[in-house]
Protein backbone atom coordinates (compact mmCIF):
# COMPACT_ATOMS: atom_id res chain seq x y z
CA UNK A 1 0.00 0.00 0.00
CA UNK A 2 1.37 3.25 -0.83
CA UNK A 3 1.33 6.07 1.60
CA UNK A 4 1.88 9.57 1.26
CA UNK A 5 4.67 11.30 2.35
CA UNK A 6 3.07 14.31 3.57
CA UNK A 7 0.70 12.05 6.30
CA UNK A 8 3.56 10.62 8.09
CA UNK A 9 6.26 13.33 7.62
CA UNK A 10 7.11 15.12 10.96
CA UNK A 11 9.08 18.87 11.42
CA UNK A 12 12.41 18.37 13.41
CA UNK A 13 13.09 21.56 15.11
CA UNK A 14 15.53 22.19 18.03
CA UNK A 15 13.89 23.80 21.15
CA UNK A 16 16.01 24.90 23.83
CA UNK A 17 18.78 22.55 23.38
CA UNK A 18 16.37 19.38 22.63
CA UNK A 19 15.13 18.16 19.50
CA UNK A 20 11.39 17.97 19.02
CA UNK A 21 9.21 16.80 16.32
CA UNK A 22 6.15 18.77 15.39
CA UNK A 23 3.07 17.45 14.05
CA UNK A 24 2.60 19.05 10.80
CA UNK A 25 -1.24 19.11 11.88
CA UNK A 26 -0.38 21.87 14.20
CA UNK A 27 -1.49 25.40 13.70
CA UNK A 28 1.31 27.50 12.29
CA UNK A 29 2.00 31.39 12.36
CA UNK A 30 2.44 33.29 9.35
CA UNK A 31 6.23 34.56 10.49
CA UNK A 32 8.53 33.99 13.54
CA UNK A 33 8.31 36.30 16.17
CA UNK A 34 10.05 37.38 19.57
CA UNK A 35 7.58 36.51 21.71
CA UNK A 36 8.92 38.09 24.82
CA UNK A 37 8.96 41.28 22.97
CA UNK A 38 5.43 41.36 21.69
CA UNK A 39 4.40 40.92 25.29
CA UNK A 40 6.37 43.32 27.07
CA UNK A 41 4.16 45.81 28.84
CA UNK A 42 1.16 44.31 27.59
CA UNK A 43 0.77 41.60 30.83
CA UNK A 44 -1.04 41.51 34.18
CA UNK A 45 -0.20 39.59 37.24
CA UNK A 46 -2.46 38.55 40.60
CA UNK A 47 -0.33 40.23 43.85
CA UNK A 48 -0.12 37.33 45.98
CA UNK A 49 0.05 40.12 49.09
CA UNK A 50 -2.11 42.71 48.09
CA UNK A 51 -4.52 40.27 45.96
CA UNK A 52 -4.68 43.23 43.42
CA UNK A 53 -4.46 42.69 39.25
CA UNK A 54 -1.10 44.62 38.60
CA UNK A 55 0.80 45.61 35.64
CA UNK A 56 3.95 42.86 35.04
CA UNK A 57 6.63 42.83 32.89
CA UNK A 58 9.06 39.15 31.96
CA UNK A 59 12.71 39.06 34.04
CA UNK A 60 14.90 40.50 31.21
CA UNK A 61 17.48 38.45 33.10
CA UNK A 62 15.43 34.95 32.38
CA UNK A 63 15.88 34.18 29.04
CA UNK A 64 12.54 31.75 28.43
CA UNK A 65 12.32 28.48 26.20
CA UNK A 66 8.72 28.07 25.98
CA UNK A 67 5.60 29.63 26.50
CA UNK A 68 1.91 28.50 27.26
CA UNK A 69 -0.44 30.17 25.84
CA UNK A 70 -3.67 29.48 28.20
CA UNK A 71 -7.22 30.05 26.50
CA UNK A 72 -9.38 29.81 29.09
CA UNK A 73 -12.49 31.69 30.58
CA UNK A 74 -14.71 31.82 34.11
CA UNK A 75 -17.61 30.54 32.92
CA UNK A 76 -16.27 27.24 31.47
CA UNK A 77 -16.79 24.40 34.14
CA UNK A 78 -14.31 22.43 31.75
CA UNK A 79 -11.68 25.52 32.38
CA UNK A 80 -12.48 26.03 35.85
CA UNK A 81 -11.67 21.94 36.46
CA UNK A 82 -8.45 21.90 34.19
CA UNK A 83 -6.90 25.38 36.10
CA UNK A 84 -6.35 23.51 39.02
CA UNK A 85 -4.02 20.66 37.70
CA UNK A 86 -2.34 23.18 35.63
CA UNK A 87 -1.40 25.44 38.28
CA UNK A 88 0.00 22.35 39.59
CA UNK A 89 2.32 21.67 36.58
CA UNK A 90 3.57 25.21 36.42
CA UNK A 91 4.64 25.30 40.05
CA UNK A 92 6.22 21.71 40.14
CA UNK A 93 7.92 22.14 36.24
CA UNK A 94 9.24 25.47 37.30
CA UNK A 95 10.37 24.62 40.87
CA UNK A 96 12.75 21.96 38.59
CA UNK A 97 14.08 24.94 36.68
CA UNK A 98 11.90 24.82 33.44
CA UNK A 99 12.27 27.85 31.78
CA UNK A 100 8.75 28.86 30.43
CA UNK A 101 6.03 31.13 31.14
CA UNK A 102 1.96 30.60 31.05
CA UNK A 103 -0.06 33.25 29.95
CA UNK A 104 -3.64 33.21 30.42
CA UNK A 105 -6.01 34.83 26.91
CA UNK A 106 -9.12 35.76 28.55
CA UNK A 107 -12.07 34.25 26.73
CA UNK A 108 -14.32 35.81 29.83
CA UNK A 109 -17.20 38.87 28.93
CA UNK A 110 -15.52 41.48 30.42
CA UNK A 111 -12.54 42.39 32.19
CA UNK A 112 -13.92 42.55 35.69
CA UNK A 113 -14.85 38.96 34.77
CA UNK A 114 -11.48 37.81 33.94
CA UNK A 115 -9.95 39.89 37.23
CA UNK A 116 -12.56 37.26 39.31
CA UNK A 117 -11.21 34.32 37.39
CA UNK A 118 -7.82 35.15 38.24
CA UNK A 119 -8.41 35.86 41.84
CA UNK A 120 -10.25 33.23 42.60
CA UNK A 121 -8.17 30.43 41.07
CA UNK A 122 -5.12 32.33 42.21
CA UNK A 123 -3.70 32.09 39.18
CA UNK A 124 0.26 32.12 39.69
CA UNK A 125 1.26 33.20 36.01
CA UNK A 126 0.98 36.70 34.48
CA UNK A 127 -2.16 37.41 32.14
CA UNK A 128 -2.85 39.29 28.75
CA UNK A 129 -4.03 42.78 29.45
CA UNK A 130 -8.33 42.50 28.78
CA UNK A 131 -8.55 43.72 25.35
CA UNK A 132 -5.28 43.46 24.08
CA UNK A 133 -6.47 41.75 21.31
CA UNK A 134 -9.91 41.27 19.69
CA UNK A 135 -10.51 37.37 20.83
CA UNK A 136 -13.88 35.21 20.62
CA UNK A 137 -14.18 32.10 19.77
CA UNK A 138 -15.83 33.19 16.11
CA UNK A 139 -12.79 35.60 16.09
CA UNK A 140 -10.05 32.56 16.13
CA UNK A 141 -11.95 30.90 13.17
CA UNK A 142 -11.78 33.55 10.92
CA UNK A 143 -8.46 32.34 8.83
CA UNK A 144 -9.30 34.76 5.62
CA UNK A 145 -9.68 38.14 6.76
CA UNK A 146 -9.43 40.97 4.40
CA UNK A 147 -9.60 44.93 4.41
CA UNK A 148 -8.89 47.03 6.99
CA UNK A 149 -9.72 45.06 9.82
CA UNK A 150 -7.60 42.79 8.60
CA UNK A 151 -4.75 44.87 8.09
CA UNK A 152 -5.41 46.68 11.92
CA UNK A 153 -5.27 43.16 13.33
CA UNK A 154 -2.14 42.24 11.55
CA UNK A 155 -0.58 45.40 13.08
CA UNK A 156 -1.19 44.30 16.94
CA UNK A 157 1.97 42.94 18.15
CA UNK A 158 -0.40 40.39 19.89
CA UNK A 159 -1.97 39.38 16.32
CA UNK A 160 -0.12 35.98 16.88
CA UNK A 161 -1.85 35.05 20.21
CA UNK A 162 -5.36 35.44 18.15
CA UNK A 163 -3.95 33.61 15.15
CA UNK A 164 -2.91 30.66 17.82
CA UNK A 165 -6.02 30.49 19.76
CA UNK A 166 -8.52 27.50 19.10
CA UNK A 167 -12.15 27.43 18.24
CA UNK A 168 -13.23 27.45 21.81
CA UNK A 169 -11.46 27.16 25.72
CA UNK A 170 -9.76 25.72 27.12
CA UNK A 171 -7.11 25.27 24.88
CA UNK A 172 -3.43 25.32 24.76
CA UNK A 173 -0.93 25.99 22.85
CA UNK A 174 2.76 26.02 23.67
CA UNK A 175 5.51 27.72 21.47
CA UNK A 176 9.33 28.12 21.85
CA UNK A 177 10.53 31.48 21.83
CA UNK A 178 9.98 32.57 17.99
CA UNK A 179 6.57 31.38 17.67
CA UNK A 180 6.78 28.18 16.45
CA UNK A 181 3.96 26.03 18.02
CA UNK A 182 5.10 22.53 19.49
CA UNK A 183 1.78 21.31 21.16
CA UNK A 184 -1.90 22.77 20.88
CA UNK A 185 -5.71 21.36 21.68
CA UNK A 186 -6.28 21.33 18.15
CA UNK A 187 -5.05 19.49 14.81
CA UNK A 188 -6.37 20.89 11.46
CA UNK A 189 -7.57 23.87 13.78
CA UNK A 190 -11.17 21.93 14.07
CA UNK A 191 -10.02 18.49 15.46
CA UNK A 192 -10.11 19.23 19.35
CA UNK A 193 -8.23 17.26 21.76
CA UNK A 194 -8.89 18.86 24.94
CA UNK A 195 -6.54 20.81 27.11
CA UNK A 196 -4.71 17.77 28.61
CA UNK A 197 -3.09 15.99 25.89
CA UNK A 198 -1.07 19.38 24.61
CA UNK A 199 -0.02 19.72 28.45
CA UNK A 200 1.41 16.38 28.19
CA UNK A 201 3.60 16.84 24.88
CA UNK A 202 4.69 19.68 26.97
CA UNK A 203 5.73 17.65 29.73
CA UNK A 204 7.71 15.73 27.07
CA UNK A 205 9.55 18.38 25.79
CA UNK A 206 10.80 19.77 28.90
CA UNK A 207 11.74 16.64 29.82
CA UNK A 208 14.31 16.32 26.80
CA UNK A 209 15.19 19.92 27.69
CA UNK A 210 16.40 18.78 30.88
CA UNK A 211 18.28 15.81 29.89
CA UNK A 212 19.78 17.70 27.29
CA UNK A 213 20.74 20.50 30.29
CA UNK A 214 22.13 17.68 32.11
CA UNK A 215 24.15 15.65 29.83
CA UNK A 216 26.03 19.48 28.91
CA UNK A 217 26.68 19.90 32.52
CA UNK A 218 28.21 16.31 32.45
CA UNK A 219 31.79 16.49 32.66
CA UNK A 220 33.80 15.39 29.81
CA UNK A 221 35.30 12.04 31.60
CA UNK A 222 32.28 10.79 32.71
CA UNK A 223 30.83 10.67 29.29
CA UNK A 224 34.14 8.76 28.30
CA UNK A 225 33.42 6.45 30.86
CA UNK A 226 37.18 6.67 32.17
């Protein structure tokens, strides 16, 4: 039986040091980008002391690998059952020196709505500013804009988070540090596959991050075996 090449074939990229393969499925941006740039002084963060939404900016001194993109809103049961478990990850994944960030998209009604969502889960990664970017879920399916609306969207620094979101929360999707998406809830953008199985491709990746981290750090005549 003959098979296409295109169904099996699988992008090799290297991601912080590891090698990953990337389901050609996957959503894809248009063009790399920085992503820590586009964000700066576009995020919010809960105070854990004051329990206030404050303005947050990314550690210049922390260069990141990854970053997880969190579509997620208040008034999804699903979302408010999957936040728990991956507040969870984040904590444990970063207390063993992963270097990524979470950022949550709002999907909520308005922004006092998404300031209660935060709270209440205390939510311990930053958050994109409430209206940053035009996002709904009939806003993430619409693939061939034209005009100017088009063209206004396209110059948003945060056009890429829209482009990556999914038909509906929660979803995920995780990219290295120029944009390139490595795990999401969807394939073909309408195939959903929930927010857990993306979290654990995630898991895998890190996971060959850190070996790769550690097998550097090895010195020279243990890997000789002398």
């Amino acid at each position: 039986m003959q098979r296409t090449f295109h169904s099996l074939a699988l992008l090799i990229v290297f991601t912080g040091g590891a090698v990953a393969q990337i389901d050609p499925d996957l959503p894809r941006l248009p063009a790399p980008v920085i992503v820590a740039e586009r964000l700066a002084d576009r995020l919010v963060k809960l105070d854990a002391e004051s329990g206030e939404i404050v303005d947050h900016a990314l550690d210049p001194e922390v260069a990141l690998d990854h970053f997880l993109f969190y579509y997620s809103a208040g008034w999804s049961p699903t979302c408010q059952k999957f936040t728990p478990a991956l507040i969870q990850f984040y904590n444990e994944k970063r207390a063993a020196g992963a270097k990524f960030e979470i950022v949550f998209v709002s999907f909520d009604d308005s922004e006092e709505e998404m300031e209660e969502y935060i709270t209440s889960a205390k939510m311990p990664w930053p958050a994109l500013r409430f209206g940053a970017i035009e996002i709904a879920p009939a806003a993430a399916r619409d693939d061939d804009e034209d005009g100017e609306d088009a063209k206004a969207k396209e110059d948003n620094p945060l056009d890429f988070v829209r482009r990556a979101a999914g038909r509906g929360v929660p979803c995920i999707a995780v990219m290295d540090s120029r944009g390139l998406i490595l795990a999401h809830s969807y394939r073909r953008r309408r195939d959903y596959l929930g927010a857990e199985k993306p979290l654990e491709e995630f898991a895998k990746i890190l996971g060959e991050v850190a070996e790769e981290r550690a097998e550097e750090a090895r010195p020279a005549s243990e890997g000789d075996g002398e």
